[in-house]
C-alpha atoms as a PDB file:
ATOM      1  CA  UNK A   1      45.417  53.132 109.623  1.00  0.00           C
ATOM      2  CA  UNK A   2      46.923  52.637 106.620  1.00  0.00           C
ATOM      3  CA  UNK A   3      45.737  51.229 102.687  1.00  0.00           C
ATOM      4  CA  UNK A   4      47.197  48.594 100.610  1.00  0.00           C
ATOM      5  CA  UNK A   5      48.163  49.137  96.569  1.00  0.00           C
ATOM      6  CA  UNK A   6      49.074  46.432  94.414  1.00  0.00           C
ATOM      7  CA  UNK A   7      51.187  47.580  91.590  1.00  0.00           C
ATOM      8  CA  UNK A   8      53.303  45.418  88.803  1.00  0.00           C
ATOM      9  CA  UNK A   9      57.023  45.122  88.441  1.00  0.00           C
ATOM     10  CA  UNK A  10      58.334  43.228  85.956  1.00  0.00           C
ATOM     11  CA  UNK A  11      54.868  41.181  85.866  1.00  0.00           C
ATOM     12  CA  UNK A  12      55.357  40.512  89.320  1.00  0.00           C
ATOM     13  CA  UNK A  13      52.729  42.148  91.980  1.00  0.00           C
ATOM     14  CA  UNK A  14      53.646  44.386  94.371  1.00  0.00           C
ATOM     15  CA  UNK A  15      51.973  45.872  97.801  1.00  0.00           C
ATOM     16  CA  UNK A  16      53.075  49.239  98.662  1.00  0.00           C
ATOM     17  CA  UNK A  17      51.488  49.711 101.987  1.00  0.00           C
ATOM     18  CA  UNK A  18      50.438  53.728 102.138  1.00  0.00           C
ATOM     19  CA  UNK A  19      49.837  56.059 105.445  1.00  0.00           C
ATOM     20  CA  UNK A  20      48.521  58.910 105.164  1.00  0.00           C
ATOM     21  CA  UNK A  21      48.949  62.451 107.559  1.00  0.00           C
ATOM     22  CA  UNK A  22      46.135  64.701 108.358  1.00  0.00           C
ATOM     23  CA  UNK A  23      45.075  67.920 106.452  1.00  0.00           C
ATOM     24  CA  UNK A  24      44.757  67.784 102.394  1.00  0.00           C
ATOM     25  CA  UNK A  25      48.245  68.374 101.571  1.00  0.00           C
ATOM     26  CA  UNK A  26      49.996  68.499  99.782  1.00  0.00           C
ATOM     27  CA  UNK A  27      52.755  66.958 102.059  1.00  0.00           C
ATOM     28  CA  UNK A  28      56.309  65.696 101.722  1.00  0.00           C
ATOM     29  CA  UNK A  29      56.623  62.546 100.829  1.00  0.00           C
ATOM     30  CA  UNK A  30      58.515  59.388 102.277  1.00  0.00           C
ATOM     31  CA  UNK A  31      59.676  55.776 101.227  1.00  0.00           C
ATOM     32  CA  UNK A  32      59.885  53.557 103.768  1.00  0.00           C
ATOM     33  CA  UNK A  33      62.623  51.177 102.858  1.00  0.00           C
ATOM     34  CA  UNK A  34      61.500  47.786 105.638  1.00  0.00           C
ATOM     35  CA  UNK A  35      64.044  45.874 107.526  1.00  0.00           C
ATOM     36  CA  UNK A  36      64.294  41.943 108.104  1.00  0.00           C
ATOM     37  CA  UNK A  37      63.535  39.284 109.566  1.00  0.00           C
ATOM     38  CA  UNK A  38      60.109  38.992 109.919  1.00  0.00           C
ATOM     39  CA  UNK A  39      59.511  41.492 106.886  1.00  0.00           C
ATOM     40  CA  UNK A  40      60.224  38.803 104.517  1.00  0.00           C
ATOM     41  CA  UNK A  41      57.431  37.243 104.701  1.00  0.00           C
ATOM     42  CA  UNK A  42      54.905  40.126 104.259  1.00  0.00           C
ATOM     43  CA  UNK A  43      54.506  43.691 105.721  1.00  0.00           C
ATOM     44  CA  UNK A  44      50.917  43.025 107.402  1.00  0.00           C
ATOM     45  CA  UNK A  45      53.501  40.664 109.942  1.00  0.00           C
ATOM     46  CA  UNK A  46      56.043  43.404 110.941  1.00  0.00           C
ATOM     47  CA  UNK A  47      55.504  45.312 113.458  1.00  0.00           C
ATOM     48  CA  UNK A  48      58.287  47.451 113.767  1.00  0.00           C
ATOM     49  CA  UNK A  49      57.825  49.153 110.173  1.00  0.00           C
ATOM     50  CA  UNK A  50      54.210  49.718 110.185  1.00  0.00           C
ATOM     51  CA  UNK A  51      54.761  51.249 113.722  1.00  0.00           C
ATOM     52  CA  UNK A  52      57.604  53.356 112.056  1.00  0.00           C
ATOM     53  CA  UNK A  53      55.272  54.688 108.854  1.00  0.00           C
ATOM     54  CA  UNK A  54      52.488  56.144 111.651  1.00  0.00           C
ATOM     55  CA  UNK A  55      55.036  57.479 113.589  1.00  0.00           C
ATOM     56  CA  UNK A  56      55.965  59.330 110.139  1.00  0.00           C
ATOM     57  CA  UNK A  57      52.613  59.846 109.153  1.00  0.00           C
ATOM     58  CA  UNK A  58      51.458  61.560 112.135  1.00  0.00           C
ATOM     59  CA  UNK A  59      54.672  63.963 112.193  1.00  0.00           C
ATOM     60  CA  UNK A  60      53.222  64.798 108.493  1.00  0.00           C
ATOM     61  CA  UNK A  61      54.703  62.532 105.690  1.00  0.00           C
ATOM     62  CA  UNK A  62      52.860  60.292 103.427  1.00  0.00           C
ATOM     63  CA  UNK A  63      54.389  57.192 103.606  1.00  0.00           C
ATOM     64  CA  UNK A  64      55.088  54.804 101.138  1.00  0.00           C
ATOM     65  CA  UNK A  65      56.614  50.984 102.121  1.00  0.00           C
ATOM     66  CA  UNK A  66      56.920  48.904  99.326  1.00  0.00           C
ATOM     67  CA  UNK A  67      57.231  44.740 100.056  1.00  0.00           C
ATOM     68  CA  UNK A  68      60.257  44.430  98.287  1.00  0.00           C
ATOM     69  CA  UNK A  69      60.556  40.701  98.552  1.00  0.00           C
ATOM     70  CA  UNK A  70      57.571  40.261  96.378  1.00  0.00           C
ATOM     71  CA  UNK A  71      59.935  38.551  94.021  1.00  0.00           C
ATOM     72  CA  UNK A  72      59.305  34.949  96.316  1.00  0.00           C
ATOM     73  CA  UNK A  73      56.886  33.544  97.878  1.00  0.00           C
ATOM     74  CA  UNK A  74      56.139  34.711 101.131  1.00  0.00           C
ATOM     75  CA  UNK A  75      56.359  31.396 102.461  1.00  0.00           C
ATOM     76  CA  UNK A  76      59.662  31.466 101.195  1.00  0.00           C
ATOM     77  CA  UNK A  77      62.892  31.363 103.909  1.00  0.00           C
ATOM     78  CA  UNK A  78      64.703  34.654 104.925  1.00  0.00           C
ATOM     79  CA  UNK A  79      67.918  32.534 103.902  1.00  0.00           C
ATOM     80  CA  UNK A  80      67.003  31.599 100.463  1.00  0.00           C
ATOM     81  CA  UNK A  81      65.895  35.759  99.828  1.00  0.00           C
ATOM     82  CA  UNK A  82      69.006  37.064 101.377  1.00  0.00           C
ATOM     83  CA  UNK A  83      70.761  34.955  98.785  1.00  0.00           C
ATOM     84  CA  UNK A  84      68.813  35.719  96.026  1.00  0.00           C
ATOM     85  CA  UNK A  85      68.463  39.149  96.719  1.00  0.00           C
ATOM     86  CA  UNK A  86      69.130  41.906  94.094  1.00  0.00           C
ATOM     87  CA  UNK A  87      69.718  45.405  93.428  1.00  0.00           C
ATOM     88  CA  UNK A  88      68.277  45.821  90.156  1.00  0.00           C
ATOM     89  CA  UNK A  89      65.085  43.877  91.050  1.00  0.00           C
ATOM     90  CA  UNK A  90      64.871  46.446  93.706  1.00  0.00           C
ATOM     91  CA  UNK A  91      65.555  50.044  91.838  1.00  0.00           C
ATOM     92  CA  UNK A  92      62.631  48.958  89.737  1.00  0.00           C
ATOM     93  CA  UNK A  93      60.788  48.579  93.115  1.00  0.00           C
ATOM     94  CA  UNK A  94      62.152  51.564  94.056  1.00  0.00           C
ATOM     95  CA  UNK A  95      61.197  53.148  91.036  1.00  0.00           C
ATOM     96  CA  UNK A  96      57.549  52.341  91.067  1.00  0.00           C
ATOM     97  CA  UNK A  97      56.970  53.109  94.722  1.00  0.00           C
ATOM     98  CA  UNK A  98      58.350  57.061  94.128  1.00  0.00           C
ATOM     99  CA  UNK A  99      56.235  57.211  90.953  1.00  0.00           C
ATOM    100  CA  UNK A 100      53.164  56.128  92.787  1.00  0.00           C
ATOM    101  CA  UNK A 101      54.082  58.864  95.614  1.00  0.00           C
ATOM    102  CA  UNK A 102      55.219  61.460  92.713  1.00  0.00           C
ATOM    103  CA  UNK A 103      51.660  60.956  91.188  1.00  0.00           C
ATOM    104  CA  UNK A 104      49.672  61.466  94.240  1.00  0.00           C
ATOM    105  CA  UNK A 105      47.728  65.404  94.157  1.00  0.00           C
ATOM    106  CA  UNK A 106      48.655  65.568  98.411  1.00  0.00           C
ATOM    107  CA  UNK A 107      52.059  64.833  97.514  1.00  0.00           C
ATOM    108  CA  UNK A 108      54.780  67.844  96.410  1.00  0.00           C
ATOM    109  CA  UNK A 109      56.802  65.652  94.353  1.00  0.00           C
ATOM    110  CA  UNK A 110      59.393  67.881  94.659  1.00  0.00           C
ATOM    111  CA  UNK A 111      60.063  66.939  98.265  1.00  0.00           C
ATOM    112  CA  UNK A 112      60.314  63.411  98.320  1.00  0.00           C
ATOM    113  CA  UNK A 113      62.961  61.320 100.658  1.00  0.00           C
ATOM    114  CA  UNK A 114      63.556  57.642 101.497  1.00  0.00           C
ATOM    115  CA  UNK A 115      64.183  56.469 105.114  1.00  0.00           C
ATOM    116  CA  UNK A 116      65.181  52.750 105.538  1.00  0.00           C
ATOM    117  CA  UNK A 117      66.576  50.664 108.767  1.00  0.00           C
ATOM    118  CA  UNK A 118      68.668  47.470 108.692  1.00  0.00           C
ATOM    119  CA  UNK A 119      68.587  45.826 105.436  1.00  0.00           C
ATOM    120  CA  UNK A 120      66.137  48.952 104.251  1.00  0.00           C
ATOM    121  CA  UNK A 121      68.835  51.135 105.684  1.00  0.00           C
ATOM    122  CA  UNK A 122      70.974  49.591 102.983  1.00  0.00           C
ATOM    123  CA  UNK A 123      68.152  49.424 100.194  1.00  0.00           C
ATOM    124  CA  UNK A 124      67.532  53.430 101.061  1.00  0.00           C
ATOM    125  CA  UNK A 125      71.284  54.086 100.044  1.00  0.00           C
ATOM    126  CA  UNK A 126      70.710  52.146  96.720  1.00  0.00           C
ATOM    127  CA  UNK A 127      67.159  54.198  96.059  1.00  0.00           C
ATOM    128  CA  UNK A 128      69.677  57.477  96.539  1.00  0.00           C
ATOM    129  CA  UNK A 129      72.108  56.358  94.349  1.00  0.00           C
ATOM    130  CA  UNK A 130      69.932  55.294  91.521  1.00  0.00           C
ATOM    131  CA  UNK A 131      67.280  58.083  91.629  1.00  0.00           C
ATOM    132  CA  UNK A 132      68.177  61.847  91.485  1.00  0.00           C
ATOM    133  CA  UNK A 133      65.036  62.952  91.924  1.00  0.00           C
ATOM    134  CA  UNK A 134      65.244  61.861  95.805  1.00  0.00           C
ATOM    135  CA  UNK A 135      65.348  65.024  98.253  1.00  0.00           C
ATOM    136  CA  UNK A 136      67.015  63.145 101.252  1.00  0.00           C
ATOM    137  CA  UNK A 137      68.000  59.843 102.120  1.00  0.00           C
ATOM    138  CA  UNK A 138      68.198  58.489 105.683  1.00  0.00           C
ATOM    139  CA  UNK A 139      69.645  55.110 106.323  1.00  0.00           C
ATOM    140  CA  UNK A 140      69.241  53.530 109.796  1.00  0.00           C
ATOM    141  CA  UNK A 141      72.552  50.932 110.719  1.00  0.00           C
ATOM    142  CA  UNK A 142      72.578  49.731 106.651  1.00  0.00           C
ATOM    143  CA  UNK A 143      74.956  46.637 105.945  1.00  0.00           C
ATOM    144  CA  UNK A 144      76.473  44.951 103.356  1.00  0.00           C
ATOM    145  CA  UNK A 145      77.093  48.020 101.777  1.00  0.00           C
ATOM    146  CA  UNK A 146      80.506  46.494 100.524  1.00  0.00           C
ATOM    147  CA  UNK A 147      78.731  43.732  98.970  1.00  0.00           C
ATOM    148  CA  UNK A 148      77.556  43.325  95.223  1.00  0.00           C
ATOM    149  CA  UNK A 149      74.109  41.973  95.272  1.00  0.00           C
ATOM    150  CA  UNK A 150      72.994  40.622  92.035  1.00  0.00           C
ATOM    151  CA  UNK A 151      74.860  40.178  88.696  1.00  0.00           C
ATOM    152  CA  UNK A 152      76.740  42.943  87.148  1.00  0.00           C
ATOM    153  CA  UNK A 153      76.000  44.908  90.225  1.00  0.00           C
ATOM    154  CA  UNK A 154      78.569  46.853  92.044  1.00  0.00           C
ATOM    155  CA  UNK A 155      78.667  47.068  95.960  1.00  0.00           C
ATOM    156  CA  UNK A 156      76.843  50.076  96.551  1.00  0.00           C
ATOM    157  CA  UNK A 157      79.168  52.082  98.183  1.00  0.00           C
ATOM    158  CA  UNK A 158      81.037  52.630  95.025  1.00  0.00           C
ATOM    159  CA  UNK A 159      77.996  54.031  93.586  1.00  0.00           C
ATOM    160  CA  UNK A 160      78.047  57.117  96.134  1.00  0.00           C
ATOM    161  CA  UNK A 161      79.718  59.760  93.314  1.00  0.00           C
ATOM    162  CA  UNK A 162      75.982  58.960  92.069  1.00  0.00           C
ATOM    163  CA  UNK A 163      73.997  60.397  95.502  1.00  0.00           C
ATOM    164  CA  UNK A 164      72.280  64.119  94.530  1.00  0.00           C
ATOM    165  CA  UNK A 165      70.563  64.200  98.076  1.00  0.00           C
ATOM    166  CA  UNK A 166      71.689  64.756 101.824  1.00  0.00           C
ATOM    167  CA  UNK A 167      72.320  61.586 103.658  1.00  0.00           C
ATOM    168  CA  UNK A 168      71.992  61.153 107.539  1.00  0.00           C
ATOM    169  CA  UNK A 169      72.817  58.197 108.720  1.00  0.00           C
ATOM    170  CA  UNK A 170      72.186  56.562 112.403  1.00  0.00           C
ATOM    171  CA  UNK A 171      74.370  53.798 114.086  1.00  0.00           C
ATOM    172  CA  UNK A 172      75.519  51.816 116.568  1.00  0.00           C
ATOM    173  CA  UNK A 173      78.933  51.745 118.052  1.00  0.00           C
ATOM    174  CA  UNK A 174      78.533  48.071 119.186  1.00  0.00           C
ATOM    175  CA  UNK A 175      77.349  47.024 115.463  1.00  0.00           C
ATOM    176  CA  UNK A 176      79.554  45.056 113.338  1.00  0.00           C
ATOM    177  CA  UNK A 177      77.262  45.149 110.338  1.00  0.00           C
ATOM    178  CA  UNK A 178      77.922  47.913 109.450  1.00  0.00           C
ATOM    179  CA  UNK A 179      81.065  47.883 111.577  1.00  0.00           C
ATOM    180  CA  UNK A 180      82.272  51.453 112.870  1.00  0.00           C
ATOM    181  CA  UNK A 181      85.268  50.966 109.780  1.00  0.00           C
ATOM    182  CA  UNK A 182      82.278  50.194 107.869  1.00  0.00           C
ATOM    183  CA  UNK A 183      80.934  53.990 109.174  1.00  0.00           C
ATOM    184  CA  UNK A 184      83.433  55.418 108.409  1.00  0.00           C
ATOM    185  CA  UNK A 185      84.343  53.980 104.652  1.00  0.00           C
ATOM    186  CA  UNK A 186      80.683  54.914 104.247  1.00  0.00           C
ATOM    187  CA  UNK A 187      81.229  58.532 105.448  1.00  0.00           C
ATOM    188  CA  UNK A 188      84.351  58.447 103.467  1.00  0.00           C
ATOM    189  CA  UNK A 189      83.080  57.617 100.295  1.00  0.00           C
ATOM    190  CA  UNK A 190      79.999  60.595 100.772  1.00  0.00           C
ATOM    191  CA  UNK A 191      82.976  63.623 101.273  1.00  0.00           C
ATOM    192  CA  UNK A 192      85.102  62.239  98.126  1.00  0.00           C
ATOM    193  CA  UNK A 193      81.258  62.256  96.088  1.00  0.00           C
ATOM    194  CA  UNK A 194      81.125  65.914  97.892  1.00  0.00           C
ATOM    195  CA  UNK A 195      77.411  64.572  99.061  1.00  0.00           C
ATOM    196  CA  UNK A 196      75.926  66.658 102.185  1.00  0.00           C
ATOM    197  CA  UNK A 197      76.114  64.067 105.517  1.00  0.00           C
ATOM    198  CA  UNK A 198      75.233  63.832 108.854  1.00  0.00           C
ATOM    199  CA  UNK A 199      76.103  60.987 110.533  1.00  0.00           C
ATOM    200  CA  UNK A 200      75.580  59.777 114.445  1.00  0.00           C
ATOM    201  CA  UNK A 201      76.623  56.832 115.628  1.00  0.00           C
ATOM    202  CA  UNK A 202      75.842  55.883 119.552  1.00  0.00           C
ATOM    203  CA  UNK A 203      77.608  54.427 122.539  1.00  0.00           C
ATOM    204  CA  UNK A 204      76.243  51.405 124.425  1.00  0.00           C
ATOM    205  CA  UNK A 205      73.783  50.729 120.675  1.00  0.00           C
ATOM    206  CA  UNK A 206      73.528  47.708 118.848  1.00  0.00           C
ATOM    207  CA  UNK A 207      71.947  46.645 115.510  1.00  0.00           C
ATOM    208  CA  UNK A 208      68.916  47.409 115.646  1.00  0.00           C
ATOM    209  CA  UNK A 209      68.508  49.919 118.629  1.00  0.00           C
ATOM    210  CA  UNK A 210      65.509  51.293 117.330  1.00  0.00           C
ATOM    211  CA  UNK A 211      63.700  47.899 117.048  1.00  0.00           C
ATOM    212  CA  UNK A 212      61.058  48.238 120.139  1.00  0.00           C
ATOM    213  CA  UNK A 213      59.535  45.143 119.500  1.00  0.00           C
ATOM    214  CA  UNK A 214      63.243  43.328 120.386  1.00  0.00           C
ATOM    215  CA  UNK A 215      64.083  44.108 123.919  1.00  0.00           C
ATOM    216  CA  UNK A 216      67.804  42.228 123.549  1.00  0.00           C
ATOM    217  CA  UNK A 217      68.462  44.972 120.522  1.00  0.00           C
ATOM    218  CA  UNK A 218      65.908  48.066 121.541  1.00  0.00           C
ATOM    219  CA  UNK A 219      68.335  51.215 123.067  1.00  0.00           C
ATOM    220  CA  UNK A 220      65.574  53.772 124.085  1.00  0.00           C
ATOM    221  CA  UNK A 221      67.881  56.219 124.305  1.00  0.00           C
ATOM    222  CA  UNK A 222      69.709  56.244 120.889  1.00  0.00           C
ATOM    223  CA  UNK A 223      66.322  55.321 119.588  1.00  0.00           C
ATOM    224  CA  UNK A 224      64.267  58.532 120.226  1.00  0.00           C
ATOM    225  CA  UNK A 225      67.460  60.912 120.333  1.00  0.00           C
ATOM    226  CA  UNK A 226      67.883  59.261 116.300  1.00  0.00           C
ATOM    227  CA  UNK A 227      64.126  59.796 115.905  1.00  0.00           C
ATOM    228  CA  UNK A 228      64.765  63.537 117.032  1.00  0.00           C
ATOM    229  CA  UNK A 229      67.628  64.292 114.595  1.00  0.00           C
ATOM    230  CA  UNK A 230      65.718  62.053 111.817  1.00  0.00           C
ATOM    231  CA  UNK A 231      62.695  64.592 111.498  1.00  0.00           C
ATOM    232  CA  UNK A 232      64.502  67.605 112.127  1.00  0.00           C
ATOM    233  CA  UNK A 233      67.072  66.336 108.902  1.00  0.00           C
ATOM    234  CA  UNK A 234      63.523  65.538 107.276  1.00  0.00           C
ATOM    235  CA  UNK A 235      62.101  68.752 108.333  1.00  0.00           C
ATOM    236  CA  UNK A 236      65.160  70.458 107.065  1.00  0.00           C
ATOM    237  CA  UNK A 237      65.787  69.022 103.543  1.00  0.00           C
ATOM    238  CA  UNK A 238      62.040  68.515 102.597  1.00  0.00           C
ATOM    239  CA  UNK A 239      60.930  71.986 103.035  1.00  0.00           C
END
């Protein structure tokens, strides 16, 4: 079960779809950064990343996904948002979602992380690099972490120096966005920024080998052994 909050941004609304863990708290918290497709057009249609907040909520975390493509219509196409997409428009997003967690009395605001897969695994890097307050940072096979996304915005792997959390980060040794190079330049940049890491990346896994509700991409076995290492790295940094 989960609740739905509207909040503003830039007098544009916002649903930040909430999911809460048993007991009164108060408990660490989580942002759920979504993936694409199918997200794009509204978080009550996508499976795979309400399935992923219970799975979070029932291991303890209250869970906070924002719709981050609030910015179009929801109606709109995946191509024109991918376009239009940008970084700045989504640190505010960002922003708002942590403050609504930080605010919360069953929430330590102190242990606060962000988790995102796919396109969220990408947006979960940016939340890291634009908000020190973050306690970890998990990004699930993020691409186009090369690319500048928005004006004046630089790719966001040259904003790792700016990362105050541990990062883990889960792959796919078949993916080519983010590439293995990718994976590496990524891990690269982290050690020169001296930020904490622990990256996996898996034989035989694909983009998207956590995505259960896509048996072409799904890879059961990277899948739970990355859902394994995920809460013990949450476990870990938000205690």
């Amino acid at each position: 079960m989960h609740t739905i909050q509207t909040v503003t941004v830039h007098d544009s609304d916002m649903e930040i779809f909430l999911f809460l863990p048993q007991g009164e708290g108060p408990h660490p918290g989580l942002i759920l950064a979504q993936h694409i497709p199918i997200g794009h057009t509204g978080l009550e249609n996508d499976v795979f990343t309400l399935k992923t907040a219970e799975r979070y909520a029932l291991n303890g975390y209250v869970v906070a996904a924002p719709f981050i493509f609030h910015w179009w219509p929801k109606e709109e196409t995946i191509e024109l948002k991918r376009q239009e997409f940008r970084d700045d428009w989504t640190t505010q997003d960002l922003a708002v979602t942590y403050n609504l967690l930080g605010e919360r009395d069953d929430v330590d605001s102190a242990r606060i992380g962000i988790v995102g897969h796919c396109w969220g695994g990408r947006v979960s890097w940016l939340g890291a690099c634009h908000n020190s307050k973050l306690a970890a940072c998990i990004m699930f096979y993020g691409g186009r972490i090369k690319l500048s996304m928005g004006p004046s915005t630089p790719p966001a792997i040259e904003l790792a120096g700016e990362i105050r959390c541990p990062v883990a980060g889960f792959f796919g040794k078949l993916d080519q966005n983010p590439s293995p190079e990718d994976v590496a330049d990524m891990s690269a940049a982290l050690d020169a920024a001296g930020v904490d890491q622990e990256f996996y990346s898996y034989e035989g896994a694909d983009h998207g080998f956590q995505m259960f509700d896509s048996p072409e991409r799904y890879h059961a076995e990277a899948s739970e052994d990355a859902w394994k290492k995920a809460l013990d790295f949450l476990r870990r940094k938000l205690t």
